[in-house]
Protein backbone atom coordinates (compact mmCIF):
# COMPACT_ATOMS: atom_id res chain seq x y z
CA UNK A 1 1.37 -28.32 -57.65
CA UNK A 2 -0.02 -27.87 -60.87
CA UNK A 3 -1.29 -24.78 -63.54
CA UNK A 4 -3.71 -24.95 -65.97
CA UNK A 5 -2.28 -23.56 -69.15
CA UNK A 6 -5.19 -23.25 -71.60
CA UNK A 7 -5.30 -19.20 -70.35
CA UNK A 8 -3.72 -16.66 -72.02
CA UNK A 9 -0.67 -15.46 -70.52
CA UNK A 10 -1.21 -12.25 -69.91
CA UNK A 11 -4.93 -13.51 -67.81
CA UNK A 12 -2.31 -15.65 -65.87
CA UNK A 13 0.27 -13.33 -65.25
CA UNK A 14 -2.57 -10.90 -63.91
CA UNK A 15 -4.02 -13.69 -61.73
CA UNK A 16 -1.25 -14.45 -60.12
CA UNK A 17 0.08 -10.29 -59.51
CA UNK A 18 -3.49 -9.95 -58.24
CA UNK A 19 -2.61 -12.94 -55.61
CA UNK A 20 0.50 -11.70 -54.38
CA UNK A 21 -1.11 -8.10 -53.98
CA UNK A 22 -3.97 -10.13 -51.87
CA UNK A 23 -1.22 -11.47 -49.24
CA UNK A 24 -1.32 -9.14 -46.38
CA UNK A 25 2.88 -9.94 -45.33
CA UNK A 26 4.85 -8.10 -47.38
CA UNK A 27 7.14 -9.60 -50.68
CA UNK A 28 10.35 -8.67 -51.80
CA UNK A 29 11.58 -10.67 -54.69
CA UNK A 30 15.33 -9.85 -56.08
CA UNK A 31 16.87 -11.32 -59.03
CA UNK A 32 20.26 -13.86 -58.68
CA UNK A 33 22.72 -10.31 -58.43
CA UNK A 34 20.38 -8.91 -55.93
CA UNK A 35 18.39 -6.64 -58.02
CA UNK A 36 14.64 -5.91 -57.45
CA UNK A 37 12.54 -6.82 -59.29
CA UNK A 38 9.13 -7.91 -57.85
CA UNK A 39 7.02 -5.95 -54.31
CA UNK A 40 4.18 -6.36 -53.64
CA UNK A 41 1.76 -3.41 -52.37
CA UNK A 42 1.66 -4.48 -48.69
CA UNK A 43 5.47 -4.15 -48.97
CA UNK A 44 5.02 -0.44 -49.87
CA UNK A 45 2.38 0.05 -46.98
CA UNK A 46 4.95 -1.56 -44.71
CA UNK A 47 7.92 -0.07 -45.49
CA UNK A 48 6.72 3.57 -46.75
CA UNK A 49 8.19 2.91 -49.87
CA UNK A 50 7.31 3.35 -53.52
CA UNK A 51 7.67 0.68 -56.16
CA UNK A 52 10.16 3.32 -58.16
CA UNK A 53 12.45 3.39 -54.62
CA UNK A 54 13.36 -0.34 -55.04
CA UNK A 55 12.52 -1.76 -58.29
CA UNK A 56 15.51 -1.97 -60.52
CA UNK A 57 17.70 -1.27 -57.03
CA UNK A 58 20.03 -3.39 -54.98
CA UNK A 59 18.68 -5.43 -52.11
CA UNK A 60 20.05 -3.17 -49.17
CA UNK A 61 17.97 -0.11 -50.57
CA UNK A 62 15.22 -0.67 -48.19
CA UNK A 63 17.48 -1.52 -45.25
CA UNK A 64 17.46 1.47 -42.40
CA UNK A 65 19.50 -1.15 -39.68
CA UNK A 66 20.55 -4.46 -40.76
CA UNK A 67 22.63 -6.64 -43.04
CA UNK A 68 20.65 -7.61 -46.83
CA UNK A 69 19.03 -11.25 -45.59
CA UNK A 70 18.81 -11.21 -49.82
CA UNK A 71 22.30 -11.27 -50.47
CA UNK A 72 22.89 -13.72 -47.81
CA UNK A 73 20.57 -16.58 -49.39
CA UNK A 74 22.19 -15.50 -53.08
CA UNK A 75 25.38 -16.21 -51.46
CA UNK A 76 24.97 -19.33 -49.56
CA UNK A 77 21.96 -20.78 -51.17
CA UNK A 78 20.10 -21.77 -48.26
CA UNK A 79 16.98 -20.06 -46.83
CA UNK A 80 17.21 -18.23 -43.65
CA UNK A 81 14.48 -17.35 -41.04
CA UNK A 82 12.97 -14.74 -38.85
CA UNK A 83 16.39 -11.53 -39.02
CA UNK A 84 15.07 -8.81 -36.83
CA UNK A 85 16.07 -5.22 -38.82
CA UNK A 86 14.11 -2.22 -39.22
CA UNK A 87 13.00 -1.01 -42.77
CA UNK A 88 11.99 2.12 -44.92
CA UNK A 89 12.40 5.37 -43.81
CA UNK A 90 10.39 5.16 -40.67
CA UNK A 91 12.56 2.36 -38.92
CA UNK A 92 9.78 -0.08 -38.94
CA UNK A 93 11.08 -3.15 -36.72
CA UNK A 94 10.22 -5.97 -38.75
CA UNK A 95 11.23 -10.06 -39.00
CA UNK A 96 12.37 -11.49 -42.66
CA UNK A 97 12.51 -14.57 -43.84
CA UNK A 98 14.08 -15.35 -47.27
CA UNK A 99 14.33 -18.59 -49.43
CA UNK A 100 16.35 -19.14 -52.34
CA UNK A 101 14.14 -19.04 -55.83
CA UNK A 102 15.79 -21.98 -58.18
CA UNK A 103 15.11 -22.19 -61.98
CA UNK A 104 15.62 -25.55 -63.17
CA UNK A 105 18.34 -26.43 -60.50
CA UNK A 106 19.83 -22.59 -61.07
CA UNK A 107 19.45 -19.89 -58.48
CA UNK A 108 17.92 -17.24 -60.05
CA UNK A 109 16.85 -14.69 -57.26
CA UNK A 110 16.01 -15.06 -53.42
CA UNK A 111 12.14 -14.65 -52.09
CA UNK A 112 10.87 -12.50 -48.90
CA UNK A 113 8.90 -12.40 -46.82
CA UNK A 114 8.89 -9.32 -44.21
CA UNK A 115 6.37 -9.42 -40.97
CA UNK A 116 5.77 -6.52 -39.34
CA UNK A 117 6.33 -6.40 -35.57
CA UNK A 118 6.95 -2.85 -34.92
CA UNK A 119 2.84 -2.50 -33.40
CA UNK A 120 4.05 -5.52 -31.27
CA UNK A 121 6.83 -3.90 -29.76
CA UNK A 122 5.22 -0.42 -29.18
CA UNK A 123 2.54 -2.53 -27.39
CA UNK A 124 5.12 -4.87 -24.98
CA UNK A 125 7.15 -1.38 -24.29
CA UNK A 126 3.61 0.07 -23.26
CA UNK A 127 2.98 -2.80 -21.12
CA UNK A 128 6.25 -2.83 -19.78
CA UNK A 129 6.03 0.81 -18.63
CA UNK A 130 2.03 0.32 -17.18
CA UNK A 131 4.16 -2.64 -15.54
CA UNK A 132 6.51 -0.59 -14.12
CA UNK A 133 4.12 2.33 -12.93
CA UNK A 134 2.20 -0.29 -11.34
CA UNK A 135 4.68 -1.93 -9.24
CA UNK A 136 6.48 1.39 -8.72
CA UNK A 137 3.42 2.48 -6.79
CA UNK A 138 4.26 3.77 -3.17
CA UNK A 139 2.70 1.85 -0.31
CA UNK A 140 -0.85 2.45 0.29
CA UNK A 141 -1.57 1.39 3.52
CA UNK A 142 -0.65 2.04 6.81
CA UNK A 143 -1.07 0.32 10.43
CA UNK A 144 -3.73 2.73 10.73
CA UNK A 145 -5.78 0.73 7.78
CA UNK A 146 -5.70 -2.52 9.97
CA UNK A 147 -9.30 -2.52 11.78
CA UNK A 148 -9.51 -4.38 14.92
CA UNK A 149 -9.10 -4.34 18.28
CA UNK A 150 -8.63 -8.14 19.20
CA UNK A 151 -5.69 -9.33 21.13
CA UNK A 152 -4.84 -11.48 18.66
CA UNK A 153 -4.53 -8.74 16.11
CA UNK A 154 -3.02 -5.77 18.44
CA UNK A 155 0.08 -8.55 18.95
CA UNK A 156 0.41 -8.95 15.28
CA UNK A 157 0.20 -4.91 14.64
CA UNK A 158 2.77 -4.02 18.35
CA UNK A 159 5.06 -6.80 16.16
CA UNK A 160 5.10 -5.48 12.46
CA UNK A 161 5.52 -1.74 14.28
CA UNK A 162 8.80 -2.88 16.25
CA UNK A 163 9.95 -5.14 13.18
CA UNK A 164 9.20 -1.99 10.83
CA UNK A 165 12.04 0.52 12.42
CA UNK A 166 14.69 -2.37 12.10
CA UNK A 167 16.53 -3.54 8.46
CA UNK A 168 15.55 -7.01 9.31
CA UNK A 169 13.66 -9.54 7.02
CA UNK A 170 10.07 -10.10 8.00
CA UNK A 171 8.21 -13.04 7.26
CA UNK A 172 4.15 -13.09 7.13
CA UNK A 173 2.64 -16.02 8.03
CA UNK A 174 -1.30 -16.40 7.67
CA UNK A 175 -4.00 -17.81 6.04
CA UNK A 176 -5.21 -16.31 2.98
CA UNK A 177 -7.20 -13.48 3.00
CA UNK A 178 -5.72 -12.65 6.70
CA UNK A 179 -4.61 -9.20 5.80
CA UNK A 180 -0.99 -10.18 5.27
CA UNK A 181 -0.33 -7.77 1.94
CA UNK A 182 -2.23 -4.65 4.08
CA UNK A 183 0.83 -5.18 6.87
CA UNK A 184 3.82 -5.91 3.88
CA UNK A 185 2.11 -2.09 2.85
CA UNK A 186 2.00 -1.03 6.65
CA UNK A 187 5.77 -2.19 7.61
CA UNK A 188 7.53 -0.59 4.52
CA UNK A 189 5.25 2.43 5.18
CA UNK A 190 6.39 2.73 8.71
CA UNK A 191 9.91 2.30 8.26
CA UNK A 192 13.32 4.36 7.10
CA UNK A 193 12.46 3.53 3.46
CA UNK A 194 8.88 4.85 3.37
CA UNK A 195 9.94 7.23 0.78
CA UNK A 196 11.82 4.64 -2.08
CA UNK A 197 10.03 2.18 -3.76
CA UNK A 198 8.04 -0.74 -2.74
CA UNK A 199 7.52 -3.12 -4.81
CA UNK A 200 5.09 -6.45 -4.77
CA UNK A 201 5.82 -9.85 -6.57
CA UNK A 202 3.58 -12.43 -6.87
CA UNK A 203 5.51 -15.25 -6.45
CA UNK A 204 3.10 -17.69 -7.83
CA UNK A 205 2.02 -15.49 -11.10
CA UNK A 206 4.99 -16.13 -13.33
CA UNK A 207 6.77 -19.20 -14.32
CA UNK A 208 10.36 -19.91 -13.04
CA UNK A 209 11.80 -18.13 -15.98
CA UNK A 210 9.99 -15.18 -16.04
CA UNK A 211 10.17 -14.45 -12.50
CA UNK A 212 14.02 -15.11 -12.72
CA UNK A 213 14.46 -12.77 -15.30
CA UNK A 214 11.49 -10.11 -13.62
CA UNK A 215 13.20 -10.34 -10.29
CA UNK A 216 17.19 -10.57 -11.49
CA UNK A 217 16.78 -8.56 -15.15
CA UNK A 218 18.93 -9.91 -17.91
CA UNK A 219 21.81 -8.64 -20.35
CA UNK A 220 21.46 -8.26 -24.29
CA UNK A 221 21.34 -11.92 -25.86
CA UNK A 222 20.60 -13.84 -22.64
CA UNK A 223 17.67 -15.74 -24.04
CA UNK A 224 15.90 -15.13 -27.41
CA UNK A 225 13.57 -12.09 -27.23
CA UNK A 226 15.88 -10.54 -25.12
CA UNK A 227 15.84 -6.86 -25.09
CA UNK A 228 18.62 -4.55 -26.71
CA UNK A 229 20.89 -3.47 -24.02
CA UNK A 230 19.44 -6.08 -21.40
CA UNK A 231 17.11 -4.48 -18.49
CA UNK A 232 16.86 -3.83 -14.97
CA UNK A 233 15.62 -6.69 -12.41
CA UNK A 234 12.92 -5.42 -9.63
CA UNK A 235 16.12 -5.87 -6.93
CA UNK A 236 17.53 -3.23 -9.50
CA UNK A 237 14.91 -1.04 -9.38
CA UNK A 238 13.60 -1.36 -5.81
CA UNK A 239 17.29 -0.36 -4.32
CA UNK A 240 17.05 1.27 -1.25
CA UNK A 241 13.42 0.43 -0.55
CA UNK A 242 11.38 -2.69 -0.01
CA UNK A 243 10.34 -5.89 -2.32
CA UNK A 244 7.52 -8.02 -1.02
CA UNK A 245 8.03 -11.19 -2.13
CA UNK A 246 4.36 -12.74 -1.71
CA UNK A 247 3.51 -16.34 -1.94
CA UNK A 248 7.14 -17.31 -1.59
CA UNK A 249 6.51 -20.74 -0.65
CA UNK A 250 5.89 -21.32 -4.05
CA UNK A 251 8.97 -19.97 -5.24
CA UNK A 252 10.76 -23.15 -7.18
CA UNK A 253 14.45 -23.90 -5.17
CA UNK A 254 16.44 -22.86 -7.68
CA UNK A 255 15.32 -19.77 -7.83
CA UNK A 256 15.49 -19.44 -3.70
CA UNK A 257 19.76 -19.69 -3.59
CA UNK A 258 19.54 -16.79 -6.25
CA UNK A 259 17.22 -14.69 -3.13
CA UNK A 260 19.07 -16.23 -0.74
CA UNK A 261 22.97 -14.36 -2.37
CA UNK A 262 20.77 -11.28 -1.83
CA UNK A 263 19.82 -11.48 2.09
CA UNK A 264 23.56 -12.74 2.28
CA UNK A 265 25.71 -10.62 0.02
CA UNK A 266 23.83 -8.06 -0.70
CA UNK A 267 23.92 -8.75 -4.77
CA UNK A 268 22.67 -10.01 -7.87
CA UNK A 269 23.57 -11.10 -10.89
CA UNK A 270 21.70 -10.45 -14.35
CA UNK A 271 20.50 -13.33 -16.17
CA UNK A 272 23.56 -13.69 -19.11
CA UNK A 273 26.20 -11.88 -16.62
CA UNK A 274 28.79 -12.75 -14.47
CA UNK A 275 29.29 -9.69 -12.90
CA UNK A 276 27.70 -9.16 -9.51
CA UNK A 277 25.50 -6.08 -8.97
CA UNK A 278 25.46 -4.68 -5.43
CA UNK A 279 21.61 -3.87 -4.17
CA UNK A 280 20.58 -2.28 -0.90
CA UNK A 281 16.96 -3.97 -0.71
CA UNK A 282 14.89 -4.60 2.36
CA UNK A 283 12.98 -8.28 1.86
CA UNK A 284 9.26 -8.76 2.99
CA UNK A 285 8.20 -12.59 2.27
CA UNK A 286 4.38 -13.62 3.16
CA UNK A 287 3.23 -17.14 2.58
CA UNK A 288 -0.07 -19.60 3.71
CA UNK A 289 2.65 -22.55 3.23
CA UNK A 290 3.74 -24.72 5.82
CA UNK A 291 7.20 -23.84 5.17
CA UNK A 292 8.70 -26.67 7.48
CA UNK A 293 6.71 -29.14 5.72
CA UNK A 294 8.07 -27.78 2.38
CA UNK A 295 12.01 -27.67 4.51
CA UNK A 296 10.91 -31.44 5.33
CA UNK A 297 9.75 -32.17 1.67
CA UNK A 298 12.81 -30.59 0.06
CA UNK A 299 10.53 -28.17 -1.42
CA UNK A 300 11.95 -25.62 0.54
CA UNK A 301 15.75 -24.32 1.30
CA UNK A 302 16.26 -24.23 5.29
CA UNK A 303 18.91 -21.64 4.94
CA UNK A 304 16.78 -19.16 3.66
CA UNK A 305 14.12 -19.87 5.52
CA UNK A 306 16.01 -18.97 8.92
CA UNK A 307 17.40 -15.80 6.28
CA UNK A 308 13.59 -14.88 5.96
CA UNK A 309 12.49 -15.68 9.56
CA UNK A 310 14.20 -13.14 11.74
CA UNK A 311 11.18 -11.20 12.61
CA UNK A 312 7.94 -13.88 11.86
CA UNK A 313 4.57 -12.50 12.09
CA UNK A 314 1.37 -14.74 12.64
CA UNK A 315 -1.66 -12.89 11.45
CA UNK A 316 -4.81 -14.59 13.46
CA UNK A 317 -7.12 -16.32 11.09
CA UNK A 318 -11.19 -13.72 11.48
CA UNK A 319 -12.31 -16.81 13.38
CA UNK A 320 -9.46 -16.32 16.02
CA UNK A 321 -10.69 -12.85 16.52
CA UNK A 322 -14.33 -12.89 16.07
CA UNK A 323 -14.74 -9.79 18.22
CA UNK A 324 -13.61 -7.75 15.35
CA UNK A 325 -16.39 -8.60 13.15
CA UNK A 326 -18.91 -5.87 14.40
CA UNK A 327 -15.75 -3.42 13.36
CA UNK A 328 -14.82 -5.14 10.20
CA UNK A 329 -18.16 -5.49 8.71
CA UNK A 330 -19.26 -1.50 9.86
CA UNK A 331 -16.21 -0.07 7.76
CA UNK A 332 -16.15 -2.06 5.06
CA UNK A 333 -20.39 -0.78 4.81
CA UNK A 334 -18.82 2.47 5.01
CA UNK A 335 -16.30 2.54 2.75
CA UNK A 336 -18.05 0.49 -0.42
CA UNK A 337 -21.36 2.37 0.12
CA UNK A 338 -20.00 5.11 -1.16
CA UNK A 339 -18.77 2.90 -3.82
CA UNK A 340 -22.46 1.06 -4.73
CA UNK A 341 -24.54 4.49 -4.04
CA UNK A 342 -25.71 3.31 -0.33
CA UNK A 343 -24.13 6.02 1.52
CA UNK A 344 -25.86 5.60 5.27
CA UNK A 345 -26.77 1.68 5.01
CA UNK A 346 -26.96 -0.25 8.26
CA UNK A 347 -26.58 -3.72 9.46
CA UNK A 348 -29.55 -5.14 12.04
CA UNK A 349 -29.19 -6.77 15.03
CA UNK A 350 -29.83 -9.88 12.99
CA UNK A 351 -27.47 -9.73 10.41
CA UNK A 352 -24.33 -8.82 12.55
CA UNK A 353 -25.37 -11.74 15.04
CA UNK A 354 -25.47 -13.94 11.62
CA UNK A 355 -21.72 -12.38 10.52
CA UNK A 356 -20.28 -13.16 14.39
CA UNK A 357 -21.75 -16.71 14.08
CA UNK A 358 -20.09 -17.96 10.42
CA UNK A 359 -16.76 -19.03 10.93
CA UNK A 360 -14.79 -17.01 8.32
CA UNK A 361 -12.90 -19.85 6.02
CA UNK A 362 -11.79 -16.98 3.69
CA UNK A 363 -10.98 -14.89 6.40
CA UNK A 364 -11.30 -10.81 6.30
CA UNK A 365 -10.92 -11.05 2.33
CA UNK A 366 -14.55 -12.74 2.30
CA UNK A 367 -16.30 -10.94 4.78
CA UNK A 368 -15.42 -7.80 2.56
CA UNK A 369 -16.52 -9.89 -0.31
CA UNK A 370 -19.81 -10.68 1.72
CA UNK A 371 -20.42 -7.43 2.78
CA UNK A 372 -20.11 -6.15 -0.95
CA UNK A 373 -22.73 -8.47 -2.43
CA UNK A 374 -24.99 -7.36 0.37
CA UNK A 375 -24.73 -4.16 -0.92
CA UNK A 376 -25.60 -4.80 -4.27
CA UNK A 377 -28.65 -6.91 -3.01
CA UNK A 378 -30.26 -3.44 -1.43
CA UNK A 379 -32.70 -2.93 -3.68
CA UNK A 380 -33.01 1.14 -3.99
CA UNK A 381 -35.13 1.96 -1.04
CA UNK A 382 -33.47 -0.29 1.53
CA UNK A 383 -31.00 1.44 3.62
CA UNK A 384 -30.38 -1.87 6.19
CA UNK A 385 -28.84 -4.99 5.59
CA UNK A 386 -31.10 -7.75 6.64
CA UNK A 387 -30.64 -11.57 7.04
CA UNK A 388 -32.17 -11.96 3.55
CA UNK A 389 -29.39 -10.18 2.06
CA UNK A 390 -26.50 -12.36 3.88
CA UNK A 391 -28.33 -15.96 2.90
CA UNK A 392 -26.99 -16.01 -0.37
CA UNK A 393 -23.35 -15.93 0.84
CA UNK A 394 -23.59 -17.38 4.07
CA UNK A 395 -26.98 -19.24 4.64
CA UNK A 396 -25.61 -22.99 2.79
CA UNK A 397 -23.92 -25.29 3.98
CA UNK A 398 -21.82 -28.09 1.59
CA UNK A 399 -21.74 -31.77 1.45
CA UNK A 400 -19.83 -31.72 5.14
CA UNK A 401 -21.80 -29.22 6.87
CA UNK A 402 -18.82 -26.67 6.02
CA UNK A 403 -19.82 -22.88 5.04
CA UNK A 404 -19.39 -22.21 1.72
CA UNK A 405 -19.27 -18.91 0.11
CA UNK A 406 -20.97 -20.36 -3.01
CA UNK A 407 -25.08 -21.15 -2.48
CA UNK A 408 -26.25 -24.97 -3.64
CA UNK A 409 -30.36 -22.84 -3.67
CA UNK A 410 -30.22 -19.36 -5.04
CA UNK A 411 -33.31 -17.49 -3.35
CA UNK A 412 -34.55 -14.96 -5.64
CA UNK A 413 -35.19 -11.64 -4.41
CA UNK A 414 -35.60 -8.84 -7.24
CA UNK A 415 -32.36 -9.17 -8.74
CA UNK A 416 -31.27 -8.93 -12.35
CA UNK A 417 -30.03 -12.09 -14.50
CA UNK A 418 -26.82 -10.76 -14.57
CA UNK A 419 -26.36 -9.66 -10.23
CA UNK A 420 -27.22 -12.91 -9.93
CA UNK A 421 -24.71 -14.60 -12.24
CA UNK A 422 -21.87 -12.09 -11.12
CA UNK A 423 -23.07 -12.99 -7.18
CA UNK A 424 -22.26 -16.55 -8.20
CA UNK A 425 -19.31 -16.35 -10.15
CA UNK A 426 -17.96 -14.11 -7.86
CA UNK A 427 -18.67 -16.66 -4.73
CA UNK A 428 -17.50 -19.50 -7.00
CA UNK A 429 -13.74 -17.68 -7.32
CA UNK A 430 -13.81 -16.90 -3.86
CA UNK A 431 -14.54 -20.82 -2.81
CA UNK A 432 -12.26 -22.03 -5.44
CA UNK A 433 -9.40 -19.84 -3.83
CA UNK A 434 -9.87 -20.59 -0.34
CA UNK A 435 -9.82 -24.25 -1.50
CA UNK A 436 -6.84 -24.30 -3.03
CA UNK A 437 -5.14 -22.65 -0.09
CA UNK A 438 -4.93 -19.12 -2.56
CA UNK A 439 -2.46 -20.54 -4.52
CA UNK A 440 -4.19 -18.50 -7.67
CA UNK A 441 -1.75 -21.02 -10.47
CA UNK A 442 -3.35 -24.03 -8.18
CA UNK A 443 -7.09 -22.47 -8.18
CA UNK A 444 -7.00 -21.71 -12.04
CA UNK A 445 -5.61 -25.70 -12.70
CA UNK A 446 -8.72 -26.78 -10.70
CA UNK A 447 -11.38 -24.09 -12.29
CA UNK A 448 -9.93 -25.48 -16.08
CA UNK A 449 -8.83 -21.62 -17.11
CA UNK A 450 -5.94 -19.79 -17.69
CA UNK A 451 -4.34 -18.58 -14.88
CA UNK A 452 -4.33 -14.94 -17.01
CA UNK A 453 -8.20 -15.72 -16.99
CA UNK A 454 -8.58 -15.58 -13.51
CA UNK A 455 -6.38 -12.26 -13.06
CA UNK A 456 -9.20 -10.98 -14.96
CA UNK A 457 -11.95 -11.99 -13.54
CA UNK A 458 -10.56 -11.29 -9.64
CA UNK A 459 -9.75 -7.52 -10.92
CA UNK A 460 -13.49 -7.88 -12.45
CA UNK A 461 -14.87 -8.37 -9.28
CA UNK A 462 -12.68 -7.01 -6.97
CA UNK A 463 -11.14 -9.91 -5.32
CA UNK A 464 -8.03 -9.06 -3.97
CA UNK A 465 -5.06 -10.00 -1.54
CA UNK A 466 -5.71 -8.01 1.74
């Protein structure tokens, strides 16, 4: 790397000041006993510092928590990288990085380089607690919320309701978008522990790792980016009520003997500890997974399956219990109306025949889905839902005759560019989940996003686990 050196030096001493002022991280530059003697001005923004308070000053002037990172490269020579400390005299949590500044072969000072990361941290501790509130949530629903009247679905309910009054484990079994998240909600709600927490876990949302060290917590230094002082698992926090561990059958089998000490012992041990923790948890587990395939397959531990299987629950598939359609559909009009400004709307005679014939592959999740586009396709001064309105989610049929919730003609009818585009996104999601058995990590693979993406766009519209 080269200079031209036909300028004055004073023009090239100003260039290059005005350069180092440009950089946005903030420089420190101390001299070979650690004195100050360069900072630039998003140094002073950064640490709330003037030039006066550390030019001509040792290194550790600016310090508020932490060793001099300076006097460390002036002692050893080498460059070191990325020593959390907090700065200046508001604390600010930043990472520096200093390398050693040689002169012809002679160390003559060390360089900085200090990145904020205090607006970081504020942020993840403001997600963290949104996090917490979130999952903290009491149970919403009850066995009250569970509309129908079907054998099949009175045998399910008379089940959850005696398994709800016992400590046992429960596990959900059913297709998805069965309902099988309304009766996790319903059984905690129902039993001794209605009034501590309950807690859901998507199994499949998190990698290994994180769900390790969401589930278990960790102690200070466990992993890099560890928190100061460690923190509490969910088993931690949910002590004395109820986790529902949905979507366990993708839960890696590693992770399952770590779930499996719980049902057993009754503890848990922090990611970086040794020390067992004693939790008083009640365990929920729902899955669409053939779980004796996975046993089979080695995919899935038997001993905590028969841990998790005390009190199974099958949750008929809509097309088991077709009689509850006519219910279904006339609450869900009831409740979203409200919600789209179509307080009063109807169904004909047509369109429920039409919702009794399809044969539900998404189950109760997709008729509410159905029933909410159909809503949105009343134009202002319609107050029934026709045929016409159901034939864009239920009128096609794929390559193998199958119903599909997504259209292959879209039949215009007065809507706006962007109905029709959120109709068909929102149908695509739905399909893409039903074919990929809702496994969301497996349905976001096959749609090419990220599976954060399609979080997004299923709160967007709406889609969620009933």
């Amino acid at each position: 790397m080269g200079m031209r050196e036909d300028r004055p030096q004073d023009e090239l001493k100003l260039i290059l000041w005005t350069i180092i002022n440009s950089i946005q991280d903030a420089i420190s530059v101390v001299d070979e006993k650690g004195i100050g003697i360069l900072f630039n001005k998003a140094y002073c923004r950064l640490t709330g510092l003037k030039q006066s308070d550390v030019l001509n000053k040792p290194a550790a002037v600016d310090i508020a928590e932490g060793e001099s990172v300076h006097m460390k490269v002036l002692k050893t020579g080498q460059a070191v990288k990325g020593v959390p400390m907090k700065v200046g005299p508001y604390k600010r949590d930043v990472l520096v990085s200093c390398a050693p500044l040689y002169l012809n072969d002679t160390l003559k000072g060390s360089v900085g380089i200090i990145h904020d990361v205090s607006e970081i941290r504020a942020l993840m501790d403001e997600l963290q607690r949104t996090r917490q509130k979130v999952r903290q949530l009491e149970a919403k629903y009850t066995f009250d919320d569970i509309i129908g009247e079907s054998e099949a679905i009175q045998q399910a309910i008379n089940l959850a309701k005696v398994a709800a009054v016992t400590p046992a484990s429960v596990l959900l079994r059913g297709e998805c978008g069965t309902g099988k998240e309304l009766f996790a909600h319903a059984i905690h709600d129902a039993s001794p522990r209605r009034e501590l927490q309950f807690i859901r876990v998507n199994c499949s949302a998190l990698p290994e790792t994180l769900l390790e060290s969401e589930l278990f917590g960790y102690t200070e230094g466990a992993f890099t980016g560890a928190r100061k002082r460690g923190k509490k698992g969910i088993f931690e926090e949910a002590n004395g009520g109820t986790i529902f561990l949905d979507e366990i059958g993708s839960m890696e089998v590693s992770l399952q003997a770590k779930i499996l000490r719980v049902l057993q012992e009754g503890e848990i041990v922090r990611i970086g500890e040794t020390r067992p923790i004693s939790v008083d948890v009640r365990i929920i587990a729902a899955t669409n997974a053939d779980l004796e395939a996975f046993i089979t397959a080695g995919k899935f531990r038997k001993d905590l399956y028969y841990r998790l299987n005390v009190f199974p629950v099958y949750i008929p598939p809509l097309c088991e219990r077709k009689e509850d359609v006519p219910l279904l559909a006339h609450y869900y009009l009831k409740r979203m109306g409200q919600d789209y400004n179509r307080i009063g709307a109807e169904l004909s005679d047509e369109a429920l025949s039409m919702l009794q014939k399809y044969e539900w592959p998404g189950n109760v999740r997709e008729l509410k889905n159905v029933i909410s586009r159909a809503l949105i396709n009343l134009k202002k001064d319609e107050t029934t839902v026709e045929v016409r309105h159901l034939m864009f989610s239920l009128g096609m049929r794929g390559p193998t005759g199958e119903s599909r919730a997504v259209p292959d003609v879209c039949n215009y009818n007065g809507e706006t560019l962007a109905q029709l585009q959120a109709t068909w996104e929102k149908g695509i999601l739905v399909d893409a989940l039903r074919s990929a058995g809702g496994n969301k990590t497996e349905a976001a693979k096959r749609l090419k996003i990220s599976i954060r993406n399609l979080y997004n766009k299923l709160e967007k519209y709406g889609i969620k686990d009933e």
